[in-house]
C-alpha atoms as a PDB file:
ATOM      1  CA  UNK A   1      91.491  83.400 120.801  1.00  0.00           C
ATOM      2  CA  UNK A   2      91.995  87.319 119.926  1.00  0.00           C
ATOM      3  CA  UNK A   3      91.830  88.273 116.379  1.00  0.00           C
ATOM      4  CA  UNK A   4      95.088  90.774 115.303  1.00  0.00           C
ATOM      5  CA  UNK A   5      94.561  92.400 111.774  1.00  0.00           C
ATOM      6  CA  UNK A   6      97.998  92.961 110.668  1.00  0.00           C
ATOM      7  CA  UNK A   7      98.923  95.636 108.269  1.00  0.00           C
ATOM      8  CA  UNK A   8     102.685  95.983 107.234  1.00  0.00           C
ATOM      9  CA  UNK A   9     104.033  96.315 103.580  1.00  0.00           C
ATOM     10  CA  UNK A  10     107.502  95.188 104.248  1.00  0.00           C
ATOM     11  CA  UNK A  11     107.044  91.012 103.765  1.00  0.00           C
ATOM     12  CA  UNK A  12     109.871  90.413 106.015  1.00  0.00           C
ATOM     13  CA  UNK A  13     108.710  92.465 108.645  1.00  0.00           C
ATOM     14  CA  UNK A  14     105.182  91.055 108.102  1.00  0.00           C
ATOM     15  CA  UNK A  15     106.489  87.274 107.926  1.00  0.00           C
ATOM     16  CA  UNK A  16     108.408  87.801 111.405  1.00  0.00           C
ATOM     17  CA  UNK A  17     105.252  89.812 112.745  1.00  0.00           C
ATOM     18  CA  UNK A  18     102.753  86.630 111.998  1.00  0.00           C
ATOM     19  CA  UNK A  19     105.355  84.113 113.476  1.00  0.00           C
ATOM     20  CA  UNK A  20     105.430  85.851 116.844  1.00  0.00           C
ATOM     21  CA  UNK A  21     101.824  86.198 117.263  1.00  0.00           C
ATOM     22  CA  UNK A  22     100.722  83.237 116.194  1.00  0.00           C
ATOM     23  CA  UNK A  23     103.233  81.634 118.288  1.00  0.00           C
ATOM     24  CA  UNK A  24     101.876  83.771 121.723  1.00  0.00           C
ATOM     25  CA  UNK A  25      98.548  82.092 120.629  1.00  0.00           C
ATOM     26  CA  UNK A  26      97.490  84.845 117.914  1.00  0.00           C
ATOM     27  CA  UNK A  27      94.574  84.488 115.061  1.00  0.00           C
ATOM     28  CA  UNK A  28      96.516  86.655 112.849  1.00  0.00           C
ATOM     29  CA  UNK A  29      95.248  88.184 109.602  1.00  0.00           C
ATOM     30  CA  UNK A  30      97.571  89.964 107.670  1.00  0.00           C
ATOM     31  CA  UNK A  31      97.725  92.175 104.441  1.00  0.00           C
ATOM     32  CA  UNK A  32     100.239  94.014 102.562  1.00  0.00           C
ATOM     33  CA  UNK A  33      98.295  97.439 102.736  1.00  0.00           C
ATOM     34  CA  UNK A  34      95.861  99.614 104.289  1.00  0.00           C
ATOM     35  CA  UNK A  35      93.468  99.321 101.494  1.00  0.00           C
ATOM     36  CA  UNK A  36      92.990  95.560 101.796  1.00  0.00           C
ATOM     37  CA  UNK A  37      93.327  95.097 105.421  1.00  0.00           C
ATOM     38  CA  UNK A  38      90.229  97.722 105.621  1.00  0.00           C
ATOM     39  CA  UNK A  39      88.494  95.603 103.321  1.00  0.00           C
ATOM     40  CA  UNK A  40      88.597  92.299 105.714  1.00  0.00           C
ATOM     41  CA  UNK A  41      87.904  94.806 108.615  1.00  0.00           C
ATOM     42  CA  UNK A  42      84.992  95.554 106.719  1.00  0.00           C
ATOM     43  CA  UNK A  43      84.145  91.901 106.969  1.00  0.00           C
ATOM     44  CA  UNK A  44      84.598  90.969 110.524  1.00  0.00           C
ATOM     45  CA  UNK A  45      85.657  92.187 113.598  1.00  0.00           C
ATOM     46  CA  UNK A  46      89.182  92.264 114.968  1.00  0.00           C
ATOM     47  CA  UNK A  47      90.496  92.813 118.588  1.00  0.00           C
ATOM     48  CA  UNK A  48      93.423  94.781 117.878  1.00  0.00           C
ATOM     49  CA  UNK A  49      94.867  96.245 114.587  1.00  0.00           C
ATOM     50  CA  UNK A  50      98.667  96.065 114.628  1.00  0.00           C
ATOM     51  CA  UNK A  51      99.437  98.726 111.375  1.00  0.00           C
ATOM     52  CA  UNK A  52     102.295 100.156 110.236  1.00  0.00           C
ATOM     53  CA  UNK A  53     101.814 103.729 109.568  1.00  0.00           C
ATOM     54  CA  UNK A  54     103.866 104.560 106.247  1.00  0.00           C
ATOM     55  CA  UNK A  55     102.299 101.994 103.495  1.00  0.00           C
ATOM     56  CA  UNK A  56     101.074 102.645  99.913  1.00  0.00           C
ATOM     57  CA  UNK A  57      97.567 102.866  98.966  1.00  0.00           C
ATOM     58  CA  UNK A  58      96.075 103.919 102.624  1.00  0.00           C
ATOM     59  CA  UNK A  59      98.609 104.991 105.295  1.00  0.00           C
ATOM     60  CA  UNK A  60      98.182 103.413 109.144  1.00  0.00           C
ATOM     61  CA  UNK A  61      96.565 106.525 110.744  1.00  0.00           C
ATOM     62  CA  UNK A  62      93.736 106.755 107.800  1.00  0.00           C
ATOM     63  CA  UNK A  63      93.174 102.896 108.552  1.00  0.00           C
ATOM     64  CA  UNK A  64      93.217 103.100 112.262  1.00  0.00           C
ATOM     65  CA  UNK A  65      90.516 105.783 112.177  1.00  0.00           C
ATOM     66  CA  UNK A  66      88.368 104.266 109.854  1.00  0.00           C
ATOM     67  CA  UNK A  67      88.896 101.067 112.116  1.00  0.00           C
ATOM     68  CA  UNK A  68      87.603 102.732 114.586  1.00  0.00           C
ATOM     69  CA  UNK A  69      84.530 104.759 113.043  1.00  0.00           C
ATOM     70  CA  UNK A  70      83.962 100.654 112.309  1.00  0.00           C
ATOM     71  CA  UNK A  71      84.569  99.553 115.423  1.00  0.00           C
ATOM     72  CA  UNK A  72      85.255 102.311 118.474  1.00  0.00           C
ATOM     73  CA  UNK A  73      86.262  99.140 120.874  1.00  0.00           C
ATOM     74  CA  UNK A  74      89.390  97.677 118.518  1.00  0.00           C
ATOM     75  CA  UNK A  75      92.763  99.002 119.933  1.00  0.00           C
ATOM     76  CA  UNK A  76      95.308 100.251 117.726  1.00  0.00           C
ATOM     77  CA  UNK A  77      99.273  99.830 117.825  1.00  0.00           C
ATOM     78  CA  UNK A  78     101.442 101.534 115.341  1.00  0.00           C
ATOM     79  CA  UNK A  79     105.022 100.268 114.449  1.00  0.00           C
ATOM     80  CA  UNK A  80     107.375 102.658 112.129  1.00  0.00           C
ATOM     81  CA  UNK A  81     110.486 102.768 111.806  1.00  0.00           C
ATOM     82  CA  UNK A  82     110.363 106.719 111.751  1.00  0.00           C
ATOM     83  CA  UNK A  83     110.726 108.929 115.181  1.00  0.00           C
ATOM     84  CA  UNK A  84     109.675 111.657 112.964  1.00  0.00           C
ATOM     85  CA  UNK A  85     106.872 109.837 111.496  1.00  0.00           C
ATOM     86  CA  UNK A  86     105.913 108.721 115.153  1.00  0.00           C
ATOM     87  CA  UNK A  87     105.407 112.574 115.578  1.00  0.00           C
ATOM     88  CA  UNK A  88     103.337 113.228 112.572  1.00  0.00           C
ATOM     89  CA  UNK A  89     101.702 110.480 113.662  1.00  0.00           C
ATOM     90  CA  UNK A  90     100.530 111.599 117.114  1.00  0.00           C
ATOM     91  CA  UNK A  91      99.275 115.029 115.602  1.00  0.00           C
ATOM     92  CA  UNK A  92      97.156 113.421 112.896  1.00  0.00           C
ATOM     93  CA  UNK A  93      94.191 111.936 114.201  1.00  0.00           C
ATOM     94  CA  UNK A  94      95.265 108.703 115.342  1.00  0.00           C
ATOM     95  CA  UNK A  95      92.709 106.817 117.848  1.00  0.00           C
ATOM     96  CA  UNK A  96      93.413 107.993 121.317  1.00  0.00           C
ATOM     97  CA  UNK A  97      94.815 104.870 123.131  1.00  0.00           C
ATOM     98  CA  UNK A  98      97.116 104.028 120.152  1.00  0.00           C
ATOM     99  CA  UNK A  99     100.069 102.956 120.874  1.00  0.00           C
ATOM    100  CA  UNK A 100     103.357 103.761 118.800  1.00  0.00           C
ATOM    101  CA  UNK A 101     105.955 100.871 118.539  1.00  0.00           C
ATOM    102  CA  UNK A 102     109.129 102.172 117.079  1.00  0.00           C
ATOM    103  CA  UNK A 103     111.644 100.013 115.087  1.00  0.00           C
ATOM    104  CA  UNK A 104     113.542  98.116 115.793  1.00  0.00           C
ATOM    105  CA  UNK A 105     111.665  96.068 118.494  1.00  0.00           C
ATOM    106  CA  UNK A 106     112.404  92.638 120.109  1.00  0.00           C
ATOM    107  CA  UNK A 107     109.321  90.394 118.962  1.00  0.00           C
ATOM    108  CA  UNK A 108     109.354  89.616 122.830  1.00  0.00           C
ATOM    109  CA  UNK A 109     108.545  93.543 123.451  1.00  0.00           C
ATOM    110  CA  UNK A 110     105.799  93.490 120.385  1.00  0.00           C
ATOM    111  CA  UNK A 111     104.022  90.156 122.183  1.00  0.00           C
ATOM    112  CA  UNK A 112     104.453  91.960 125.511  1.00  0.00           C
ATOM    113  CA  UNK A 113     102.839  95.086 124.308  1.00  0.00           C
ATOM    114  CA  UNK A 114     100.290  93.583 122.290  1.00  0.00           C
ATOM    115  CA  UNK A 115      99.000  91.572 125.480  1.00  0.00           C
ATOM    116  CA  UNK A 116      99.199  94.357 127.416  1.00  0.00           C
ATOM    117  CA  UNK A 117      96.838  96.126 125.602  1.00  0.00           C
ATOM    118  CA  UNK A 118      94.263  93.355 125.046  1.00  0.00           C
ATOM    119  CA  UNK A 119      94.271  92.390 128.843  1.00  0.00           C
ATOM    120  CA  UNK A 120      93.339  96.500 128.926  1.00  0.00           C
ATOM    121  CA  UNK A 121      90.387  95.513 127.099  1.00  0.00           C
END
């Protein structure tokens, strides 16, 4: 069963996010911020790391690309609710095959998406 690490601040968001994937047959791990969810990276590994990118304490591109000095195989999905953040997002140094999920999204589209990119792997 693939292992998401879910990052998201907003509880709502997060609570809806956990429910989907663990209904499409997820392990889900989820935190309310960068800082922690790098911590339990730190701990085991993860297939994919499902982050949203503006969060207090470490933002999603700063954990993405330590995720991946970690572990170069995890993929990486974004989801923001900011076109201009999705921007900012792709000239930082997010991971290369990251993929950018804008909100509002069907949880359909996020479970499509998110098995997309793990059949990828």
């Amino acid at each position: 069963m693939p292992k998401i690490l879910l990052a998201e601040d907003d509880n709502d968001m997060r609570r809806f996010l956990v429910k989907a994937l663990v209904n499409a047959g997820y392990e889900v791990a989820h935190f309310d911020n960068g800082r922690s969810a790098y911590q339990r990276l730190r701990e085991e590994p993860f297939e994919l790391l499902l982050t949203d990118i503006v969060m207090p304490e470490m933002d999603g591109i700063e954990l993405a690309r330590r995720a991946t000095e970690l572990d170069p195989d995890i993929k990486v999905m974004f989801i923001t609710g900011f076109a201009a953040v999705t921007l900012e997002a792709q000239n930082k140094k997010a991971p290369e095959d990251s993929k950018v999920l804008s909100k509002p999204f069907h949880l359909k589209d996020l479970v499509n998406e998110v098995q997309k990119m793990l059949a990828a792997a």
